[in-house]
C-alpha atoms as a PDB file:
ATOM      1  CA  UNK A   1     -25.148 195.789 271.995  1.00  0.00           C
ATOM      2  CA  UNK A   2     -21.350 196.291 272.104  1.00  0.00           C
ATOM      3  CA  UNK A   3     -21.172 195.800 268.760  1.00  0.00           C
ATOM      4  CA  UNK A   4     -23.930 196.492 265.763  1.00  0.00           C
ATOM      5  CA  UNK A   5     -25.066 195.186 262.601  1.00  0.00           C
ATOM      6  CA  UNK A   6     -26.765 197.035 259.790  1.00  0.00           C
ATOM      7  CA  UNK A   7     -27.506 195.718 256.317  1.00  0.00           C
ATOM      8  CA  UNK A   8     -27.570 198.793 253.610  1.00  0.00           C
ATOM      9  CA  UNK A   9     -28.776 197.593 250.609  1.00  0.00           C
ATOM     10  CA  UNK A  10     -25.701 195.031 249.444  1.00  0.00           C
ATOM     11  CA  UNK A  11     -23.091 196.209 251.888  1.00  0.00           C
ATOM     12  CA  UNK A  12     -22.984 194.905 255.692  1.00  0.00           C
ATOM     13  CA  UNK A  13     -21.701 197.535 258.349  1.00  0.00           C
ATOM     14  CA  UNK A  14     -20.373 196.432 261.138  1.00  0.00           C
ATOM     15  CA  UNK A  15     -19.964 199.089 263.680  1.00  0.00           C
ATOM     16  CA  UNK A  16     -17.999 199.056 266.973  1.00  0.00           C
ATOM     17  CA  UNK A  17     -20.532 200.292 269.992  1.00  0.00           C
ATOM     18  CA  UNK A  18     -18.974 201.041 273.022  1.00  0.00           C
ATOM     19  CA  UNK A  19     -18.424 205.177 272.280  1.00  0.00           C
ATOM     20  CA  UNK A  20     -18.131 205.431 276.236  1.00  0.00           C
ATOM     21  CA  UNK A  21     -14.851 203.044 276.100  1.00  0.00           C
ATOM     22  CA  UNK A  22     -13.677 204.148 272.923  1.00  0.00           C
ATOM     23  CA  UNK A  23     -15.048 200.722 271.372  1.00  0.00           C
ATOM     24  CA  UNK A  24     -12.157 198.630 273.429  1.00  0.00           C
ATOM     25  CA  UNK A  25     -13.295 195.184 272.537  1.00  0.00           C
ATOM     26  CA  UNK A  26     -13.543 192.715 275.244  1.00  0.00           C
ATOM     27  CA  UNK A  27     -14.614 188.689 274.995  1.00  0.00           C
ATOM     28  CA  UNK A  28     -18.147 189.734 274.502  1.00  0.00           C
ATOM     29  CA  UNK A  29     -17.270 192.108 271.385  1.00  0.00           C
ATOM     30  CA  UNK A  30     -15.151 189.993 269.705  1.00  0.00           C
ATOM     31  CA  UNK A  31     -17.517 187.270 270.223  1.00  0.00           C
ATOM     32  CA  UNK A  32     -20.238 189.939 268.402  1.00  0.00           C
ATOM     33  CA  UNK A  33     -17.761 190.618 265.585  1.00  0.00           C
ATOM     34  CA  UNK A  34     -17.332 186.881 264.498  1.00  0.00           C
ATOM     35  CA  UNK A  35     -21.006 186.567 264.822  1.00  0.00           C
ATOM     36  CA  UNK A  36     -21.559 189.822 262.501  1.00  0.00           C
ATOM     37  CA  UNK A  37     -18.812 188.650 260.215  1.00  0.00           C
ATOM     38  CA  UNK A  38     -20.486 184.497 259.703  1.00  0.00           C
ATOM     39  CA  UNK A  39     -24.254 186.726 259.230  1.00  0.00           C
ATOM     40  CA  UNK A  40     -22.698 188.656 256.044  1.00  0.00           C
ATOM     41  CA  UNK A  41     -21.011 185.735 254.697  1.00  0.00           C
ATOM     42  CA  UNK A  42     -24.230 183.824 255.017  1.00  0.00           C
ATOM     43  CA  UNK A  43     -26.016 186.510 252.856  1.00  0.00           C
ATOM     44  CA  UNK A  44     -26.007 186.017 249.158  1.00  0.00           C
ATOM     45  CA  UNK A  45     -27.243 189.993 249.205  1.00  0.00           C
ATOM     46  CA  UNK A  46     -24.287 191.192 250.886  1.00  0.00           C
ATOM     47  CA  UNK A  47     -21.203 191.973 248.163  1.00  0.00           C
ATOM     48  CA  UNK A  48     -18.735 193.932 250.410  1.00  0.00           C
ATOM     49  CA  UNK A  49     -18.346 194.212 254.397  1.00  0.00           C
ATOM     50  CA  UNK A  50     -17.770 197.539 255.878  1.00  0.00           C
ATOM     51  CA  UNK A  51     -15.926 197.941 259.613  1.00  0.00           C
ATOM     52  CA  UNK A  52     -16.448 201.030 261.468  1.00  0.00           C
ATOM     53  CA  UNK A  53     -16.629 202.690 265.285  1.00  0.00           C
ATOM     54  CA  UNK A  54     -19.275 204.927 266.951  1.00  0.00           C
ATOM     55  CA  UNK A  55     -17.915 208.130 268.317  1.00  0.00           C
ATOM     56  CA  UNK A  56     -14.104 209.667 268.595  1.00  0.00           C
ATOM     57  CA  UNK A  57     -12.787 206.007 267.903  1.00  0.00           C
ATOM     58  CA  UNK A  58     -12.437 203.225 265.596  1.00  0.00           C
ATOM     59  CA  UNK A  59     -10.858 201.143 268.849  1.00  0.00           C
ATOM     60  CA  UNK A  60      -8.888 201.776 271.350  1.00  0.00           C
ATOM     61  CA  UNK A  61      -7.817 197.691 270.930  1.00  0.00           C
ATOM     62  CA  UNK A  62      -8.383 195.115 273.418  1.00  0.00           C
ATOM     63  CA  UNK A  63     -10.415 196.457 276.781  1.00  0.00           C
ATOM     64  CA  UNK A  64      -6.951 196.095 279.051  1.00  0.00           C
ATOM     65  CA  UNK A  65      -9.406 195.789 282.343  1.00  0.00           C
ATOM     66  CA  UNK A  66     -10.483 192.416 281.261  1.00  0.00           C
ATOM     67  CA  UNK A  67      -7.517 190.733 280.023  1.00  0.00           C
ATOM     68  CA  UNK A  68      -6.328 192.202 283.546  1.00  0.00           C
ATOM     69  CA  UNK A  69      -8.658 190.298 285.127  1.00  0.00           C
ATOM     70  CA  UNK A  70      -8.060 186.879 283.428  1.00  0.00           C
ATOM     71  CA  UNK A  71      -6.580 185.494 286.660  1.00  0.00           C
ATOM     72  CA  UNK A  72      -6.975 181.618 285.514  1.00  0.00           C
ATOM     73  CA  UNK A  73      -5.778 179.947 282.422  1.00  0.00           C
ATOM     74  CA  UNK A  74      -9.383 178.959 281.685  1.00  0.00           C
ATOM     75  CA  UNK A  75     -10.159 182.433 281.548  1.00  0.00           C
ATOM     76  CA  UNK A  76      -7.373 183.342 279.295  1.00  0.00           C
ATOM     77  CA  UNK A  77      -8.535 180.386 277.229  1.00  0.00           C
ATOM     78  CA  UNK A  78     -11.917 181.624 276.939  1.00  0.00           C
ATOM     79  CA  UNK A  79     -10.858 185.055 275.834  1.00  0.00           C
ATOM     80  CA  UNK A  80      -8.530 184.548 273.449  1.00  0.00           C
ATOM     81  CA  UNK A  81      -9.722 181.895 271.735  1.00  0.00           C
ATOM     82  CA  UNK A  82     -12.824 184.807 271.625  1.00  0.00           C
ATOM     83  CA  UNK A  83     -10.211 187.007 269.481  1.00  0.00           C
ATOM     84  CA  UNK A  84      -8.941 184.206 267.824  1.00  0.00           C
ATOM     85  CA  UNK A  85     -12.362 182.731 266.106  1.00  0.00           C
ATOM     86  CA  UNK A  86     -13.290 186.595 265.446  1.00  0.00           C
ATOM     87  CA  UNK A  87      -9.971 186.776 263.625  1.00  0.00           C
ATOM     88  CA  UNK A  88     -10.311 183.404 261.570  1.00  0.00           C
ATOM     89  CA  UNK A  89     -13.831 184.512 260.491  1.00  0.00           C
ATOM     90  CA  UNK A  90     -12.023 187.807 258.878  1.00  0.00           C
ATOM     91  CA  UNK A  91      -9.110 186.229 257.510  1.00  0.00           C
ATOM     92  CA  UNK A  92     -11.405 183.851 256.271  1.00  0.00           C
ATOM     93  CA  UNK A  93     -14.805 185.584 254.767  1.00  0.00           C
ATOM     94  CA  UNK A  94     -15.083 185.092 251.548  1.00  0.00           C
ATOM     95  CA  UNK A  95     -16.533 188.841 250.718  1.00  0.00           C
ATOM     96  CA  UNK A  96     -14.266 191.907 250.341  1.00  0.00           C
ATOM     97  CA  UNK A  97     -13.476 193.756 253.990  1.00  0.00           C
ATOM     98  CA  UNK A  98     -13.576 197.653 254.190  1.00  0.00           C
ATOM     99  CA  UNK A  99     -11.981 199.751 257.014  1.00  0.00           C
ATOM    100  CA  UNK A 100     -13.586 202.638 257.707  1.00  0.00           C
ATOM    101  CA  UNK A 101     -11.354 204.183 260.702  1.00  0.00           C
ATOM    102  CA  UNK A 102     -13.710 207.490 261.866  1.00  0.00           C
ATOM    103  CA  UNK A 103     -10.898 208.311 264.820  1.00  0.00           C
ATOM    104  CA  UNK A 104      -8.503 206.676 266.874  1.00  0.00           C
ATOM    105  CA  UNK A 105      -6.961 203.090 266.103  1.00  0.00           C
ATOM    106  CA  UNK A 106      -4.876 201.845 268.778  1.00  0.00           C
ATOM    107  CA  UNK A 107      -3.740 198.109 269.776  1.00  0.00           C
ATOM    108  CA  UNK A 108      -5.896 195.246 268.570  1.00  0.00           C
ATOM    109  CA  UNK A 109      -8.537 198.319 266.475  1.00  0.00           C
ATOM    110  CA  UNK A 110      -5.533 199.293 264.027  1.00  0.00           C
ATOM    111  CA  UNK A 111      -3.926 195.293 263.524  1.00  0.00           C
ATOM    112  CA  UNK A 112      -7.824 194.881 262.137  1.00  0.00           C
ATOM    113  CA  UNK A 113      -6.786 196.864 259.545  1.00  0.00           C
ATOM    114  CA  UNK A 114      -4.029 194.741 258.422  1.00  0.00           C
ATOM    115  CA  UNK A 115      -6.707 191.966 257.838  1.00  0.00           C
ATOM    116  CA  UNK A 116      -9.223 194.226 255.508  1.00  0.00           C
ATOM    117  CA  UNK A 117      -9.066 194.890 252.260  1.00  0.00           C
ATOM    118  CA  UNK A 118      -9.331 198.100 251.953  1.00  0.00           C
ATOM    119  CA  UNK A 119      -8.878 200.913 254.434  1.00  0.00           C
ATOM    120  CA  UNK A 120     -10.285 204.242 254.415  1.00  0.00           C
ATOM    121  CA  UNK A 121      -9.493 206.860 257.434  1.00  0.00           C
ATOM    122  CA  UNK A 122     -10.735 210.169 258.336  1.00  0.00           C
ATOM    123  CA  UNK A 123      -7.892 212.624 257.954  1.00  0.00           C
ATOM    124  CA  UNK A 124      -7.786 213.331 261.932  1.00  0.00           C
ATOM    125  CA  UNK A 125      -7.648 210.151 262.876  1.00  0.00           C
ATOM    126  CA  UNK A 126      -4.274 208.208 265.027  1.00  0.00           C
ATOM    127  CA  UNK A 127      -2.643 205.557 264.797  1.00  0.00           C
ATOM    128  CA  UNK A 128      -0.634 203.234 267.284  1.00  0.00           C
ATOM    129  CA  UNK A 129      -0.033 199.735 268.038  1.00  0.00           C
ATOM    130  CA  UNK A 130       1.447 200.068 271.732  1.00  0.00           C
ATOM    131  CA  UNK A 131       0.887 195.992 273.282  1.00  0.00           C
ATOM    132  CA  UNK A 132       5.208 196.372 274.154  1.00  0.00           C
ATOM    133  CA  UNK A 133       4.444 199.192 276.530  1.00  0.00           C
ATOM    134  CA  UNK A 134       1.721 196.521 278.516  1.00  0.00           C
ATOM    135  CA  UNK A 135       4.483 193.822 278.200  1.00  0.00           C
ATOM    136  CA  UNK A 136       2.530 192.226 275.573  1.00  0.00           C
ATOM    137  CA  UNK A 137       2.543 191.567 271.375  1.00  0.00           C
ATOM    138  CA  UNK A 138       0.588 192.709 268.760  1.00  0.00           C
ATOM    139  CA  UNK A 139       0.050 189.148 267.406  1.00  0.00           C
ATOM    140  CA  UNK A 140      -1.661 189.933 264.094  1.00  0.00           C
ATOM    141  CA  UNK A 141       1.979 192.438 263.348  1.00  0.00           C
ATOM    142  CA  UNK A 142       4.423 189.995 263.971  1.00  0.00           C
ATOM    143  CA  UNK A 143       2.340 187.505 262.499  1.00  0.00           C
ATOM    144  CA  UNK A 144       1.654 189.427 259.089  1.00  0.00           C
ATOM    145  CA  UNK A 145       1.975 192.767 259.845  1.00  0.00           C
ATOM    146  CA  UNK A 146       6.031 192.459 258.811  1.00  0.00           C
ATOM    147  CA  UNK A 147       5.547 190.333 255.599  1.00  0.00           C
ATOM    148  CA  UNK A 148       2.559 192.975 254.544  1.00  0.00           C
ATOM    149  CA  UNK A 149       4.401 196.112 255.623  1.00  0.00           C
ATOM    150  CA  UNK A 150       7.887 195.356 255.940  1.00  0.00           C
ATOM    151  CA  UNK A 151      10.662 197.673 257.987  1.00  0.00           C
ATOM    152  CA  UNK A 152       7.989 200.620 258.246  1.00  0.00           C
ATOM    153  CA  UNK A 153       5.870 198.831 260.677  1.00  0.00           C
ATOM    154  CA  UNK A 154       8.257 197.160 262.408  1.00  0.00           C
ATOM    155  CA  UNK A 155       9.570 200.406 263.981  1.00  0.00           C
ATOM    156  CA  UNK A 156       5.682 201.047 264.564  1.00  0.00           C
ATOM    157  CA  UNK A 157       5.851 198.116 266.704  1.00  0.00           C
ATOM    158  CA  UNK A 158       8.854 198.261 268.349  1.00  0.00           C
ATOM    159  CA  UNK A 159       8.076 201.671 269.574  1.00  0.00           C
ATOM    160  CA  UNK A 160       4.170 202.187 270.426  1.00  0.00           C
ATOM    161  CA  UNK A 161       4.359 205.495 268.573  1.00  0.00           C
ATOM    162  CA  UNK A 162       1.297 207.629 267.242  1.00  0.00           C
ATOM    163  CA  UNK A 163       1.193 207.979 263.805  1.00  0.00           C
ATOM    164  CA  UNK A 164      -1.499 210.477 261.733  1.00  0.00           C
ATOM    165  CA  UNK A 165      -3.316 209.214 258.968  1.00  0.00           C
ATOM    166  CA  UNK A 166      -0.822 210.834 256.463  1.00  0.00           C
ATOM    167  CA  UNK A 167       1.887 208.493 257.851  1.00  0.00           C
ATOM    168  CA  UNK A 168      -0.447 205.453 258.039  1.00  0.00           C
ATOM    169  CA  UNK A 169      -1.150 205.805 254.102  1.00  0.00           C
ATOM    170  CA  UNK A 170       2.528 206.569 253.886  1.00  0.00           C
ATOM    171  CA  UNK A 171       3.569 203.088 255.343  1.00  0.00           C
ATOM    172  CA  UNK A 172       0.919 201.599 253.632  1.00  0.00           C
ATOM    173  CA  UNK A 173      -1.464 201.066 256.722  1.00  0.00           C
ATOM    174  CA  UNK A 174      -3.890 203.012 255.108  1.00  0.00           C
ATOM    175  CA  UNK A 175      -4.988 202.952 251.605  1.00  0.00           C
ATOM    176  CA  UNK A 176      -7.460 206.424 251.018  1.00  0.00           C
ATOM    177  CA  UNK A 177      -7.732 209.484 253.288  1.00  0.00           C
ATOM    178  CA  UNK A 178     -11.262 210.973 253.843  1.00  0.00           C
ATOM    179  CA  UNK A 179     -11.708 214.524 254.501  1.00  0.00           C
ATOM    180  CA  UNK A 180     -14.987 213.761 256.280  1.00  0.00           C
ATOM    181  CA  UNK A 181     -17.598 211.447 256.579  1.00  0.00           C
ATOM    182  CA  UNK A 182     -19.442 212.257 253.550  1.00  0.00           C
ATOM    183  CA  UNK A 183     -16.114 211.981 251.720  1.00  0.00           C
ATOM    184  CA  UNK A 184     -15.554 208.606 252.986  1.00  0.00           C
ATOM    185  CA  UNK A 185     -19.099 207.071 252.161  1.00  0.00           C
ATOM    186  CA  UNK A 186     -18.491 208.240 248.557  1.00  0.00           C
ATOM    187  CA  UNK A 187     -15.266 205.953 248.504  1.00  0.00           C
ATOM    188  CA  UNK A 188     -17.367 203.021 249.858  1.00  0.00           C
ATOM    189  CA  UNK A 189     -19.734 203.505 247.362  1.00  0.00           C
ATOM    190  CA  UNK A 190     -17.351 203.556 245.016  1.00  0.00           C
ATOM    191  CA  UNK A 191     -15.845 200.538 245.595  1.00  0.00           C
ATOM    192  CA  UNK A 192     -19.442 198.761 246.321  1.00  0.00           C
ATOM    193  CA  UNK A 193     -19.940 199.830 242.639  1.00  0.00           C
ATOM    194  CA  UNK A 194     -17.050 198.411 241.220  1.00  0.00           C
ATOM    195  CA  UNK A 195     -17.439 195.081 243.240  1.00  0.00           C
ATOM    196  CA  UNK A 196     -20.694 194.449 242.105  1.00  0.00           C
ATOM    197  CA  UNK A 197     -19.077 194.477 238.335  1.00  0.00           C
ATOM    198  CA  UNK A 198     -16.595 191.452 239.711  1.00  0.00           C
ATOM    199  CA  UNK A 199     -17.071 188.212 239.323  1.00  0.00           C
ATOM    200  CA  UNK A 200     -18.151 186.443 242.841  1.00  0.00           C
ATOM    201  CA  UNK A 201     -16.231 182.913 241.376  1.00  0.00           C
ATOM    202  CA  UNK A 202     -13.435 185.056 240.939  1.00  0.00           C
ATOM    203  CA  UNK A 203     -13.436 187.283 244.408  1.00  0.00           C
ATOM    204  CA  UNK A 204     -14.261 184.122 246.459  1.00  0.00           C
ATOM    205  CA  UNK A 205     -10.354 182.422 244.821  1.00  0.00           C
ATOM    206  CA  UNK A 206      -8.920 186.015 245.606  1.00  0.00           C
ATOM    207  CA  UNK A 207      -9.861 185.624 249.119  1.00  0.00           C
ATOM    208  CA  UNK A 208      -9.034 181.857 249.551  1.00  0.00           C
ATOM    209  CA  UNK A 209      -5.451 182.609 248.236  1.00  0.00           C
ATOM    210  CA  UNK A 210      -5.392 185.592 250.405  1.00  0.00           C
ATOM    211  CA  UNK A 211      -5.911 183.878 253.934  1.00  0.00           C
ATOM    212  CA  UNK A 212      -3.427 181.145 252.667  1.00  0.00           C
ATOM    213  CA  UNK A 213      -0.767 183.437 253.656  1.00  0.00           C
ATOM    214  CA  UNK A 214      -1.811 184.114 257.235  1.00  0.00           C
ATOM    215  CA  UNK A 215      -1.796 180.858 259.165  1.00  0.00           C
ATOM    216  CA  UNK A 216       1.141 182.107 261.460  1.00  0.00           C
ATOM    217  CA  UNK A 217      -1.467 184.448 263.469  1.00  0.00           C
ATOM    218  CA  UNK A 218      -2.622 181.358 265.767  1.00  0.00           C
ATOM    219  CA  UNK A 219       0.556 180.757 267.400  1.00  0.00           C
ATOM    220  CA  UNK A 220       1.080 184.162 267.767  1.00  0.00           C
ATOM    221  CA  UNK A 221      -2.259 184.673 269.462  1.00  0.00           C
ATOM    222  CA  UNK A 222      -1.264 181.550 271.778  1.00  0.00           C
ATOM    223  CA  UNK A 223       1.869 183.667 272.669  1.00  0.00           C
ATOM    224  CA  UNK A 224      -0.155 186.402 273.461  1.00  0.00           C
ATOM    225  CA  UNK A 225      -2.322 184.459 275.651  1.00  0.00           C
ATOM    226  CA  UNK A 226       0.739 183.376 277.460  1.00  0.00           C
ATOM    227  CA  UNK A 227       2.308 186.594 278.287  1.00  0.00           C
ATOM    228  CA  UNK A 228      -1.233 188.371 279.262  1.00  0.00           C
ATOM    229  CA  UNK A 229      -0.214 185.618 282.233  1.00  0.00           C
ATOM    230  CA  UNK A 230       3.231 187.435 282.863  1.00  0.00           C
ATOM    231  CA  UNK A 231       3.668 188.756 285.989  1.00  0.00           C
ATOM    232  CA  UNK A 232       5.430 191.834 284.619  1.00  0.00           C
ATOM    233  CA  UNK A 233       1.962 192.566 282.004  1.00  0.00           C
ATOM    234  CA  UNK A 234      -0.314 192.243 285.099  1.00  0.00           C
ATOM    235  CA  UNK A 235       2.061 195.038 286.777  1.00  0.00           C
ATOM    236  CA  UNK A 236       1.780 197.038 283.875  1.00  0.00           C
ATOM    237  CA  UNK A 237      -1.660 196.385 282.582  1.00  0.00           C
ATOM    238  CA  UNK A 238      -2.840 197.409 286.600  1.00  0.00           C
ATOM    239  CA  UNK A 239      -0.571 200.784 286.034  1.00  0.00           C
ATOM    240  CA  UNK A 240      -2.112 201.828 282.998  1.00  0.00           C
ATOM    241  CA  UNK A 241      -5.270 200.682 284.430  1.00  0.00           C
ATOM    242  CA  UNK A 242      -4.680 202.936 287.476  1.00  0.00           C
ATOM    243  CA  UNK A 243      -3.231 206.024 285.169  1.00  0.00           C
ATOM    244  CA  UNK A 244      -6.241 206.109 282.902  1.00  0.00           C
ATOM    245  CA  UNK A 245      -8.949 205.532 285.874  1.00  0.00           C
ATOM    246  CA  UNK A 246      -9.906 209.549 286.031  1.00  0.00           C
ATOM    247  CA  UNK A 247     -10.486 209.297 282.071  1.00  0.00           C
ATOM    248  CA  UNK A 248     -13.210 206.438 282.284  1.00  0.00           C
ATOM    249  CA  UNK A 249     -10.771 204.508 279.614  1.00  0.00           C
ATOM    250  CA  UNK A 250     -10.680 201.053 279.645  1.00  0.00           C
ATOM    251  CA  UNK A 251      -8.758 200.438 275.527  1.00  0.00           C
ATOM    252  CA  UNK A 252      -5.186 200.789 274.977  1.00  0.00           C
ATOM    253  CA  UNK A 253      -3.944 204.511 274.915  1.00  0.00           C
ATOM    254  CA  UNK A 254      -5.494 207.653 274.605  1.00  0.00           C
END
């Protein structure tokens, strides 16, 4: 499965599963991400939601081979309004979100993070948000990502530059750096513990108040959609396709 559930005790992990592609999520995996996210909002045992990636990767962002191959505008329907319900159903769970970025967060992977709560990263891992190199946007940044961030990830945006995780906490993309794995499962279970001392009233108002201030991501998504259409994005999605080929890479960059 391209992308994994696993209840631990009162936390849900929801873990990105495509290690070959550098977890690039195509229609399928955000379809499996919405599903994951509705199954730990359904669970009265579940008190916090944790996001992660298998291997080198958190995500590499959208899988640019199949928006590539959206050659209809059914097809682009299809798929984005994929990405969009995956998106509502984050914006919109009612449990606390943590970001657990193990490795690389390009595209579509690092604009997740501006939807969690709470992000953690490993200390080696990068950071770009490149969609103006593919002639595309990074709908959930100019949706949010400007009012959240401000100037600082604008010029992320504008540019398609890696960042390191010491520049990501710097901007305020990332919240804690983890010095390994073991490090960073003591900050989850940190904030699992203090969670569990909150009031669930209380968090589920936080949250509604919270996804008040997002409903511009929709019509950015629907621009998306439109420019994935572009004649100049198909030129440049089939170059990068055709660069990365000998690397077996299907996400954004590498």
């Amino acid at each position: 499965m391209k992308v994994l559930y696993e209840k631990r005790g009162s936390v849900s992990w929801i873990i990105f599963n495509r290690s070959e592609k550098l977890n690039a999520l195509d229609k399928e995996s955000w379809d499996l991400l919405a599903r994951h996210l509705n199954n730990a909002k359904n669970d009265l045992e579940v008190k916090m939601i944790v996001i992660t990636g298998k291997g080198r990767a958190f995500s590499a962002g959208d899988d640019i081979h199949a928006m590539y191959e959206l050659d209809s505008t059914d097809k682009a329907k299809d798929y984005f309004l994929a990405l969009y319900n995956s998106i509502e159903s984050l914006i919109s769970i009612n449990k606390p979100t943590v970001a657990f970025v193990n490795g690389l967060a390009y595209g579509g992977g690092c604009e997740i993070l501006l939807l969690c709560d709470i992000n953690i990263a490993l200390e080696t891992a990068k950071f770009s948000i490149p969609e103006g190199r593919l002639g595309l946007i990074p709908a959930i940044s100019v949706a949010i990502g400007y009012k959240a961030l401000g100037r600082k990830i604008a010029r992320l945006i504008l540019t398609g530059e890696e960042i390191d995780a010491y520049n990501a906490k710097e901007i305020g993309l990332i919240d804690y750096i983890a010095k390994d794995s073991d490090d960073a499962l003591k900050i989850i279970d940190n904030f699992n513990s203090l969670i569990s001392n909150m009031s669930i009233n209380s968090i589920n108002t936080i949250k509604k108040w919270i996804s008040l201030e997002r409903n511009m991501l929709e019509k950015a998504i629907i621009e998306l959609a439109f420019l994935s259409q572009n004649s100049e994005a198909k030129i440049r999605m089939r170059e990068f396709i055709n660069s990365r080929r000998s690397k077996k890479v299907t996400g954004m960059f590498e």
